[in-house]
C-alpha atoms as a PDB file:
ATOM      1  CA  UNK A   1     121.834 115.560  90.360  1.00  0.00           C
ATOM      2  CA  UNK A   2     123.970 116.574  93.099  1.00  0.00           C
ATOM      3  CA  UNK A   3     126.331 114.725  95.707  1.00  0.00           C
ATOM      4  CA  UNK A   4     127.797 115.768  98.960  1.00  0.00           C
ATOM      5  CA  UNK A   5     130.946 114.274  98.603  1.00  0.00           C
ATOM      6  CA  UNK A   6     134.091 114.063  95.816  1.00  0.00           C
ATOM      7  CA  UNK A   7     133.400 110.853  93.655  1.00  0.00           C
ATOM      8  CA  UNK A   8     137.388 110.450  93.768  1.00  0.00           C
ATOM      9  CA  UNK A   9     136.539 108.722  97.203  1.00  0.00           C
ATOM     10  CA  UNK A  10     136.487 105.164  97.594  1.00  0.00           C
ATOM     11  CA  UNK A  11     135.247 103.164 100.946  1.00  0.00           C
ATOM     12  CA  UNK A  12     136.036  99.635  99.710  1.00  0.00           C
ATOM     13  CA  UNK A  13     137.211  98.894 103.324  1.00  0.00           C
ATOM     14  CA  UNK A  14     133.886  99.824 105.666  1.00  0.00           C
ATOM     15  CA  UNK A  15     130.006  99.071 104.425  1.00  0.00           C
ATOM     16  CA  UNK A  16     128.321 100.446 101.820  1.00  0.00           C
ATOM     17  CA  UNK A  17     124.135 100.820 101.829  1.00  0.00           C
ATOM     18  CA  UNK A  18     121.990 102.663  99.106  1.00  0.00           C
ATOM     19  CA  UNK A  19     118.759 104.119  99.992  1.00  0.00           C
ATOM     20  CA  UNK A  20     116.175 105.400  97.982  1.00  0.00           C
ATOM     21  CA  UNK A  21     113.602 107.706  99.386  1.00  0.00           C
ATOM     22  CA  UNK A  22     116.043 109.006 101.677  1.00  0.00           C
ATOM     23  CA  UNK A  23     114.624 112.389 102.133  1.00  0.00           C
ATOM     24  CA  UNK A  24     111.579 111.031 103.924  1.00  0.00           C
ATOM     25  CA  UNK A  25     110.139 109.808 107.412  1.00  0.00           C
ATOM     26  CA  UNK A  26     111.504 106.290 107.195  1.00  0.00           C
ATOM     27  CA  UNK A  27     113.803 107.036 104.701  1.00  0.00           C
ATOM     28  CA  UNK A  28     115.773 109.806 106.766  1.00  0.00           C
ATOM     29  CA  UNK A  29     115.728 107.785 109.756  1.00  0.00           C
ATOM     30  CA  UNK A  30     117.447 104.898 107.756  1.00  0.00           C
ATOM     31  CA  UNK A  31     120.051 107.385 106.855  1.00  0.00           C
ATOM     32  CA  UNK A  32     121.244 108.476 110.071  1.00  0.00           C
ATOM     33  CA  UNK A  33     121.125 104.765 111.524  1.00  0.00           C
ATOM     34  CA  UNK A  34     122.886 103.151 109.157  1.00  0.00           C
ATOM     35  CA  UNK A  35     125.486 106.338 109.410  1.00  0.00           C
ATOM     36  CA  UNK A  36     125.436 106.112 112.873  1.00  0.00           C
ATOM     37  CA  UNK A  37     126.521 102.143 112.206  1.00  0.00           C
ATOM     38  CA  UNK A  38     129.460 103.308 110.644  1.00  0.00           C
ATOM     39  CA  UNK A  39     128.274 102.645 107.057  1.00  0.00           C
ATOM     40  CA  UNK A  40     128.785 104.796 104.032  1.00  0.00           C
ATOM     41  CA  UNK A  41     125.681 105.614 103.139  1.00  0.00           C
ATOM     42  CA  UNK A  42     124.300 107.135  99.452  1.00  0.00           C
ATOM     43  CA  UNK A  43     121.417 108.583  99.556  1.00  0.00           C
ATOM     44  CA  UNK A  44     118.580 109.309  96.845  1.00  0.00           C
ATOM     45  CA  UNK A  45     115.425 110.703  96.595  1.00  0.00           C
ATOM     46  CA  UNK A  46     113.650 113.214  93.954  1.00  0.00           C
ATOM     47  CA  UNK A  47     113.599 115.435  96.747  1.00  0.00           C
ATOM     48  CA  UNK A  48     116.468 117.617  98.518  1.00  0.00           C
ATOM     49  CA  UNK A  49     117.691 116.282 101.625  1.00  0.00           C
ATOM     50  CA  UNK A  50     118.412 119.344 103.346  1.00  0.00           C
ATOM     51  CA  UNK A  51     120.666 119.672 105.607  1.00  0.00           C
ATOM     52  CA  UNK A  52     121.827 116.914 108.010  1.00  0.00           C
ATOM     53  CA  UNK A  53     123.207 114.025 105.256  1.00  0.00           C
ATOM     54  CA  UNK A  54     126.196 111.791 106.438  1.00  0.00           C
ATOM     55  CA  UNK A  55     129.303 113.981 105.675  1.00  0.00           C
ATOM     56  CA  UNK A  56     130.763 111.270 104.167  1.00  0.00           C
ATOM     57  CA  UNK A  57     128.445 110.183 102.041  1.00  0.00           C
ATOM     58  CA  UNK A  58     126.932 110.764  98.554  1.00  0.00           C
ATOM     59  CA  UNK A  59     123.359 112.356  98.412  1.00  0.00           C
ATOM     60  CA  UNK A  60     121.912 111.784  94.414  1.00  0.00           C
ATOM     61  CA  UNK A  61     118.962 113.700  93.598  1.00  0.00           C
ATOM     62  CA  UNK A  62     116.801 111.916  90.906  1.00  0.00           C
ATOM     63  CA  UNK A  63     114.031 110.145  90.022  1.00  0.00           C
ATOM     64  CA  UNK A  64     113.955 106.061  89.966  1.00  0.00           C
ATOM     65  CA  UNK A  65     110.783 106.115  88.065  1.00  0.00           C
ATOM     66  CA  UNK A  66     113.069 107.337  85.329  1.00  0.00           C
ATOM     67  CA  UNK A  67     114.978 104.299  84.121  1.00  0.00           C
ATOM     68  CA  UNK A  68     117.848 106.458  82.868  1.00  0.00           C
ATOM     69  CA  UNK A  69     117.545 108.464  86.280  1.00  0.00           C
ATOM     70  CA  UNK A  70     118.492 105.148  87.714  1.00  0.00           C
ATOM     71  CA  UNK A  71     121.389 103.948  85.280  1.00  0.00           C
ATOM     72  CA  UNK A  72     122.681 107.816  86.325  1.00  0.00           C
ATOM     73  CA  UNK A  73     122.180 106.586  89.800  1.00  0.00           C
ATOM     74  CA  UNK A  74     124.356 103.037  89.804  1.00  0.00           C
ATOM     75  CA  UNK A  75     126.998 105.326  88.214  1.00  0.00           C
ATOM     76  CA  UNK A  76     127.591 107.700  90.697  1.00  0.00           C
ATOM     77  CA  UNK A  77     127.356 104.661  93.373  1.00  0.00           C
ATOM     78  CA  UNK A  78     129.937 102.925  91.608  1.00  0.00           C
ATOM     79  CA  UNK A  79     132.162 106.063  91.233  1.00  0.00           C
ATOM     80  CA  UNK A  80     131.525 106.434  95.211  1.00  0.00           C
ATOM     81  CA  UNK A  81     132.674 102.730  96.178  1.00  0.00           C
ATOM     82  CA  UNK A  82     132.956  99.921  94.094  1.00  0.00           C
ATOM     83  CA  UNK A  83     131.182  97.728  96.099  1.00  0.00           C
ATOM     84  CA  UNK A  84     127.522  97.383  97.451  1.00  0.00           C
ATOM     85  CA  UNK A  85     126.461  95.722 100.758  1.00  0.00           C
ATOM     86  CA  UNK A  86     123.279  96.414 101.063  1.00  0.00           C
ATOM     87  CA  UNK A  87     120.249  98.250  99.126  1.00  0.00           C
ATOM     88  CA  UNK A  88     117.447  99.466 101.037  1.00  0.00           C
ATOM     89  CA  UNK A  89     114.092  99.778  98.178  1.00  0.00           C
ATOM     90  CA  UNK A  90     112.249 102.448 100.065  1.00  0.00           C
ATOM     91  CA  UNK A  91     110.911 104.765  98.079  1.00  0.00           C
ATOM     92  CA  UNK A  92     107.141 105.012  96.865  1.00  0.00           C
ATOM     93  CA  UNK A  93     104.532 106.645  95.835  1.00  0.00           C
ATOM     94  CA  UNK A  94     100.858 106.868  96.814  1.00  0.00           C
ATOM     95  CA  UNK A  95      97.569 107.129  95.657  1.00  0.00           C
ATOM     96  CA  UNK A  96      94.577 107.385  98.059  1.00  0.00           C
ATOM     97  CA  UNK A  97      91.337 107.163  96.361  1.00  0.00           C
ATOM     98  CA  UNK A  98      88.758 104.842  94.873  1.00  0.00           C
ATOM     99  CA  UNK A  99      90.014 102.081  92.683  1.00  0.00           C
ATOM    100  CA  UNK A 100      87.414 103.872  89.891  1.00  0.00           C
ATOM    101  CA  UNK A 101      88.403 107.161  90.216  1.00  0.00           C
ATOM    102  CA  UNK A 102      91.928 106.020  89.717  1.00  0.00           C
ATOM    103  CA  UNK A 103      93.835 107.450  85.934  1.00  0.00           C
ATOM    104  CA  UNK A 104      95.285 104.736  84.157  1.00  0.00           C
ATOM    105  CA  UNK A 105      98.277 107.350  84.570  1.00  0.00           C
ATOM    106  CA  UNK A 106      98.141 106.962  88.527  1.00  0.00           C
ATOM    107  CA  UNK A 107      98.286 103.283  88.218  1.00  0.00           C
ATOM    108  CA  UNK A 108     100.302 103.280  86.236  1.00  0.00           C
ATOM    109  CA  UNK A 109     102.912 106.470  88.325  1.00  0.00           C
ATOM    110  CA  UNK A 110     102.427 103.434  91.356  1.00  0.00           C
ATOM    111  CA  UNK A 111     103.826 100.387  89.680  1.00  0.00           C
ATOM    112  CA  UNK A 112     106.219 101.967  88.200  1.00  0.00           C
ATOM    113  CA  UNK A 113     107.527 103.367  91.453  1.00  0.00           C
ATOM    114  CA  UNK A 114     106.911 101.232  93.883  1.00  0.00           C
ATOM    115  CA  UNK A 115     107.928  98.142  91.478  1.00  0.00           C
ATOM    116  CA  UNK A 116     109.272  98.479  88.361  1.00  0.00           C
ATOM    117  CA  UNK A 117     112.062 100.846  89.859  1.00  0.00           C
ATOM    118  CA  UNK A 118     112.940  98.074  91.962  1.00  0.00           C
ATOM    119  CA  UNK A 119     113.201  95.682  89.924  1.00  0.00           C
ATOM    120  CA  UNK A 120     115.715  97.992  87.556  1.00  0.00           C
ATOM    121  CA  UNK A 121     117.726  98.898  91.047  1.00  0.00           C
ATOM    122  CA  UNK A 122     118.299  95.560  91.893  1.00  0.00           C
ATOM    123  CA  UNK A 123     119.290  94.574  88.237  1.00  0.00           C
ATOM    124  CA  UNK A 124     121.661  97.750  88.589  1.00  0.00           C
ATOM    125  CA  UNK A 125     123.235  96.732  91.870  1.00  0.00           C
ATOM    126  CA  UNK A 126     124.370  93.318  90.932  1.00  0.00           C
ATOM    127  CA  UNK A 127     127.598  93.853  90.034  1.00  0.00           C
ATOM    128  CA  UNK A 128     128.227  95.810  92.514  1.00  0.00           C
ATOM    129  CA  UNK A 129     127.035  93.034  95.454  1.00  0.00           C
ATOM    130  CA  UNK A 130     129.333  90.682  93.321  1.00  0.00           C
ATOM    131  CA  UNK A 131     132.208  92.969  93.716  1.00  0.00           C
ATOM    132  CA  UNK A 132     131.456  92.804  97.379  1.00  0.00           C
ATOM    133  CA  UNK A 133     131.012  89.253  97.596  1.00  0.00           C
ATOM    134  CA  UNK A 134     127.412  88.801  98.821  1.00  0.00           C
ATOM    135  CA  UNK A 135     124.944  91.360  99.843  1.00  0.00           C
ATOM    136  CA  UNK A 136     121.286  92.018 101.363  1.00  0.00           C
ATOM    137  CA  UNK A 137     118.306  93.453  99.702  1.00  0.00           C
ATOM    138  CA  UNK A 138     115.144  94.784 101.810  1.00  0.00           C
ATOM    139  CA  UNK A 139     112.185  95.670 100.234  1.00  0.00           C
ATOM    140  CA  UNK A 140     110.147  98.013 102.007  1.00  0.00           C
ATOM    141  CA  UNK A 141     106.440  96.894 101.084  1.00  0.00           C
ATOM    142  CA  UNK A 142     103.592  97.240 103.457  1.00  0.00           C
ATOM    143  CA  UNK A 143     101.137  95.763 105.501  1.00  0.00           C
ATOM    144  CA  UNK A 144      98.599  96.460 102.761  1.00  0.00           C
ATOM    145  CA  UNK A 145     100.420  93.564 101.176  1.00  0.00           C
ATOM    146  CA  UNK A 146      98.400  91.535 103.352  1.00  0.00           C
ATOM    147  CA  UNK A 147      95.716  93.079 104.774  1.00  0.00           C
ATOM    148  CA  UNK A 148      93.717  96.516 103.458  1.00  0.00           C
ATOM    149  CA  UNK A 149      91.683  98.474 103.127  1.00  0.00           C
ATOM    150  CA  UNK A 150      89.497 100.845 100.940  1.00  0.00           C
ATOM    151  CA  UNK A 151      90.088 103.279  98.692  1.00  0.00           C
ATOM    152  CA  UNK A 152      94.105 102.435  98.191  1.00  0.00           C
ATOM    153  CA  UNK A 153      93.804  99.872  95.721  1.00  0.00           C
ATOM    154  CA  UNK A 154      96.764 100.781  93.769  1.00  0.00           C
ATOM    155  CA  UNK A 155      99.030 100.656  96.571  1.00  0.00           C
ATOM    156  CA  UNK A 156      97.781  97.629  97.828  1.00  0.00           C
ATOM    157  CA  UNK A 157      98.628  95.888  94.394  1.00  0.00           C
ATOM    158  CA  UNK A 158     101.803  97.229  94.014  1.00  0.00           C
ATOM    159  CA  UNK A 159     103.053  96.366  97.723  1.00  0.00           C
ATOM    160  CA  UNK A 160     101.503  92.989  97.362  1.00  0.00           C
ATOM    161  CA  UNK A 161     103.591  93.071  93.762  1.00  0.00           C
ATOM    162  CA  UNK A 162     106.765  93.938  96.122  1.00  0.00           C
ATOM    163  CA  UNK A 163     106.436  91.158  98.145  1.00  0.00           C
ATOM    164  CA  UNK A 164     106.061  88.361  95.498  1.00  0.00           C
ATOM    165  CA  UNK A 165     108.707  89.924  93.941  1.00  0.00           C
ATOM    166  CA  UNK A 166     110.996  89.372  97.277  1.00  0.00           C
ATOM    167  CA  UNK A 167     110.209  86.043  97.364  1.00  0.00           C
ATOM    168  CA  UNK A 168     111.380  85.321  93.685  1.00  0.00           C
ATOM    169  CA  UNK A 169     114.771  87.724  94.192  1.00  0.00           C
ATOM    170  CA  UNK A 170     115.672  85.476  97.146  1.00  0.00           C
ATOM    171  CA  UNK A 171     115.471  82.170  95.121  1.00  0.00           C
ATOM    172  CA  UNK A 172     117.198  83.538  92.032  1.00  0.00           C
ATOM    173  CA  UNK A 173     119.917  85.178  94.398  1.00  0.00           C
ATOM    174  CA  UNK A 174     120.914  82.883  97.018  1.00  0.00           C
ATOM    175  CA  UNK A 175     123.625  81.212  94.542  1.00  0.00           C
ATOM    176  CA  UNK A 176     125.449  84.704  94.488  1.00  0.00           C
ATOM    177  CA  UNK A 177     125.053  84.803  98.543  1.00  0.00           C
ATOM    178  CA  UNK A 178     122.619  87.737  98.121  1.00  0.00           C
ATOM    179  CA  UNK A 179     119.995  87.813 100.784  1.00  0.00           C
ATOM    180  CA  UNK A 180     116.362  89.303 100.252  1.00  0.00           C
ATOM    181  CA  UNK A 181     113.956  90.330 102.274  1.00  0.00           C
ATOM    182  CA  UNK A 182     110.923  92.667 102.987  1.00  0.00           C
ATOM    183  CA  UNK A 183     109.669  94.955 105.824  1.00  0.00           C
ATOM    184  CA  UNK A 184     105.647  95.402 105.975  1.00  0.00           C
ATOM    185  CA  UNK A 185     105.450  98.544 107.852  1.00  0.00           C
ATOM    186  CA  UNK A 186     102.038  99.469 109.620  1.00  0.00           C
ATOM    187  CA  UNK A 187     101.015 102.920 110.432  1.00  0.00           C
ATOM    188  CA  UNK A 188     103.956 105.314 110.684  1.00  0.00           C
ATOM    189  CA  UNK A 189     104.072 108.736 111.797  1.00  0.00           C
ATOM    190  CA  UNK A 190     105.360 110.201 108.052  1.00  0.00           C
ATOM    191  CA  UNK A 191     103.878 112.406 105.826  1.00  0.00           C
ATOM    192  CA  UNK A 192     102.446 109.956 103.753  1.00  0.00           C
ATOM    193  CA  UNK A 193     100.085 108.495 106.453  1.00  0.00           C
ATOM    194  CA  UNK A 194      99.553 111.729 107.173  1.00  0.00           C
ATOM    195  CA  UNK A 195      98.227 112.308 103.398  1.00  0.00           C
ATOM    196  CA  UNK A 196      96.447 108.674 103.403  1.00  0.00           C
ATOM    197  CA  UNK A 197      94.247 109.704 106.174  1.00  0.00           C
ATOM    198  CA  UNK A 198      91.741 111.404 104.169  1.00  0.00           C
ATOM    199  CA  UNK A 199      90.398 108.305 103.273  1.00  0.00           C
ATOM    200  CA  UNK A 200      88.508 108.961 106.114  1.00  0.00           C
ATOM    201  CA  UNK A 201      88.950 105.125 107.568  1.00  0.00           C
ATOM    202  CA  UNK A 202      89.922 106.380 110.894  1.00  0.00           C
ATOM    203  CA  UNK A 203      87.285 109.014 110.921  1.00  0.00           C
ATOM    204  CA  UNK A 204      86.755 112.934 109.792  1.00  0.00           C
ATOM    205  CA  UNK A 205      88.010 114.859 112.708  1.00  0.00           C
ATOM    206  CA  UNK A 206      91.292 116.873 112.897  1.00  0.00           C
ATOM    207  CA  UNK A 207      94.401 115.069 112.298  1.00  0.00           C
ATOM    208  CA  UNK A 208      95.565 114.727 116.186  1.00  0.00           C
ATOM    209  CA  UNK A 209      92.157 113.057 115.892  1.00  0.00           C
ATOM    210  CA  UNK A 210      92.370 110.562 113.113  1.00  0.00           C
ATOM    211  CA  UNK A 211      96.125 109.761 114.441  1.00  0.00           C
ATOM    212  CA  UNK A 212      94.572 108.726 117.499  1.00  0.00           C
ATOM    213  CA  UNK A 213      92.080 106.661 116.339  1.00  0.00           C
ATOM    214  CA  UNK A 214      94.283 105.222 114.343  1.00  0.00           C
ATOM    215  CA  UNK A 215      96.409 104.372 117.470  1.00  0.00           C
ATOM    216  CA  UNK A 216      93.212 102.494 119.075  1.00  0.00           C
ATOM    217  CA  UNK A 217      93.469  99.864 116.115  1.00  0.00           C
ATOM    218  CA  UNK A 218      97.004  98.985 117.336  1.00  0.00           C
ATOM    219  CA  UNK A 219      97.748  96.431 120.040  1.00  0.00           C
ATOM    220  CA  UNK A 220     100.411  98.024 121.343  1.00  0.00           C
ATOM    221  CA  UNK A 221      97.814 101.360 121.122  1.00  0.00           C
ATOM    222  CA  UNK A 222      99.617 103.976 119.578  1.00  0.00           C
ATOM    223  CA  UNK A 223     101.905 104.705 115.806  1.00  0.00           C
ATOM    224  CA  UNK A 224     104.842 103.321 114.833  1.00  0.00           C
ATOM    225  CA  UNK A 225     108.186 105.895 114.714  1.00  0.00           C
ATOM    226  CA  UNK A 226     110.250 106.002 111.522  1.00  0.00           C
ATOM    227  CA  UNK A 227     113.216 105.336 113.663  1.00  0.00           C
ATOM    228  CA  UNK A 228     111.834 101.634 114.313  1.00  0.00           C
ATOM    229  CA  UNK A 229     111.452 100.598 111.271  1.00  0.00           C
ATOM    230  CA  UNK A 230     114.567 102.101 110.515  1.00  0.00           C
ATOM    231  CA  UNK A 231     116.183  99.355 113.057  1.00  0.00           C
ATOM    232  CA  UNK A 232     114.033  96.735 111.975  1.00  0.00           C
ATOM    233  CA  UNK A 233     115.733  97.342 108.135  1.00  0.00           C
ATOM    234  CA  UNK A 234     118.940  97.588 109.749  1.00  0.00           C
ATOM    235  CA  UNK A 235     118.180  94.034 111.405  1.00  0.00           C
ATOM    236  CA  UNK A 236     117.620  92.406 108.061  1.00  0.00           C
ATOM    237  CA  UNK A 237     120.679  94.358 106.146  1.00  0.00           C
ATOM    238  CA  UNK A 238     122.898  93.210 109.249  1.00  0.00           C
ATOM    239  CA  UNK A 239     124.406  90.186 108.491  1.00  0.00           C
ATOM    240  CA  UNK A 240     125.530  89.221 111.689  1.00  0.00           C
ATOM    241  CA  UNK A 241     121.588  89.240 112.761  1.00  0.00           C
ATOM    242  CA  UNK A 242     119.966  87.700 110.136  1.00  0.00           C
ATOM    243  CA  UNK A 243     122.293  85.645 108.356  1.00  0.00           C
ATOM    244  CA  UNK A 244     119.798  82.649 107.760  1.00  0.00           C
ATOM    245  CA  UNK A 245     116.831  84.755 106.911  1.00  0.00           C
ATOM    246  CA  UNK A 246     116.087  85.276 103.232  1.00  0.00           C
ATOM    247  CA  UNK A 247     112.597  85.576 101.398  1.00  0.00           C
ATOM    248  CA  UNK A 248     110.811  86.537 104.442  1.00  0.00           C
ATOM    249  CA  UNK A 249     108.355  89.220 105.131  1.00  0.00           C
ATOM    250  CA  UNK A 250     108.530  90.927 108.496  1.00  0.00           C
ATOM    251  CA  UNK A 251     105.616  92.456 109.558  1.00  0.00           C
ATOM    252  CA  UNK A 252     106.461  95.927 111.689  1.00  0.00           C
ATOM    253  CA  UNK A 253     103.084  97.273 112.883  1.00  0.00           C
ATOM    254  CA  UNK A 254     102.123  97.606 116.494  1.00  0.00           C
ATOM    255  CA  UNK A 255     100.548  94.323 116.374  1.00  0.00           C
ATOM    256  CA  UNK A 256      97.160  95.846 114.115  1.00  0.00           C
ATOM    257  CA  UNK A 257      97.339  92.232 111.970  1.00  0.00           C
ATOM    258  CA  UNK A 258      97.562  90.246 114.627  1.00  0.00           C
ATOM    259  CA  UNK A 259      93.867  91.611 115.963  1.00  0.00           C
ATOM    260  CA  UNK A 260      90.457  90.450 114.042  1.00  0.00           C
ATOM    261  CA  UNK A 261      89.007  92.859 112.325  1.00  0.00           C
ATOM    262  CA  UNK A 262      85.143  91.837 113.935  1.00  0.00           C
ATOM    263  CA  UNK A 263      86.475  92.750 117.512  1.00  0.00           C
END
């Protein structure tokens, strides 16, 4: 594990997010907005960041589908500042292929990623949003939570899993003046859409190709950019914009939900 900053430094004054799968599309872009917000921002991811990461801030290089990975993690955070304001639940991992050529073990590599890890995080962070005095929690789940499609079955479930999950953290929480929410993302221009598209729903040509056709199923008639569903996380971090929302599932996704499928 490695940081970019000396743990000796506390930021109990300014904010204070923690993002996991920082090294990626939405991830990265997360990063710099929340930096450029004036928040310190830690950073993890099992992948390096390169270079580029808030020179103030911690980058930790683990695993959260390792549960000691993420008791490592909370201890670094906690060395960096003592309090939390915000956790962004971004990372995850996905399988593309048919439901029964899916491994028990690539079921089971989903859920424990894309939930289980979350559900350890948040337990994690707690004391740290109570040193702070409230908090917010977004869950980034997915549009497959509500509407999908084949051959990503695993996904599905576990974004689906996210969001029910969001629902119950927001009751449990609101006592402690923690706020939680979760951001559906549609198609985003990130390496993992890039890697989902050979399930060959938007076609078999080149991948200029299947991006554009994917495009065509928007409303708005083209992909999403990391960087705005980056703001749209800010948004519900931000407690000065969404101070009364909590529980709530906002769909990001150029409108592709709101269309019928039989048009």
């Amino acid at each position: 594990m490695t940081n970019t900053t000396d743990s000796s430094s506390k930021h109990a004054v300014n904010k204070t997010v923690l993002i996991t799968g920082a090294a990626g599309g939405i991830g990265r872009a997360t990063v710099n907005l929340f930096a450029e917000k004036g928040w310190n921002v830690i950073g993890v991811d099992r992948s390096t960041f390169g270079d580029g990461f808030p020179e103030n801030g911690l980058f930790i290089e683990a695993d959260i589908s390792e549960p000691q990975d993420l008791e490592d993690i909370f201890s670094q955070a906690q060395g960096y500042s003592l309090r939390l304001n915000a956790l962004v639940n971004n990372a995850a991992v996905q399988i593309a292929k048919p439901l029964l050529q899916t491994s028990v073990e690539e079921w089971d590599a989903v859920m424990v990623s894309n939930l289980r890890a979350v559900f350890l995080s948040v337990k994690l962070a707690f004391p740290l949003f109570k040193a702070a005095g409230n908090g917010a929690i977004v869950n980034v789940s997915s549009v497959h939570a509500v509407a999908t499609s084949a051959n990503i079955a695993s996904y599905a479930a576990s974004k689906g899993g996210l969001l029910a999950l969001t629902r119950a953290m927001a009751i449990e929480f609101a006592p402690d003046d923690i706020r939680v929410n979760a951001i559906l993302p549609g198609a985003v221009d990130t390496p993992m859409l890039h890697a989902g598209l050979s399930r060959g729903h938007v076609g078999a040509g080149s991948l200029p190709e299947r991006l554009e056709n994917l495009a065509d199923k928007t409303v708005i008639g083209r992909v999403g950019k990391p960087d705005e569903i980056a703001h749209a996380i800010y948004f519900l971090a931000d407690e000065t914009q969404s101070s009364f929302m909590t529980g709530q599932a906002l769909i990001v996704d150029g409108g592709a939900t709101a269309r019928l499928s039989t048009e």
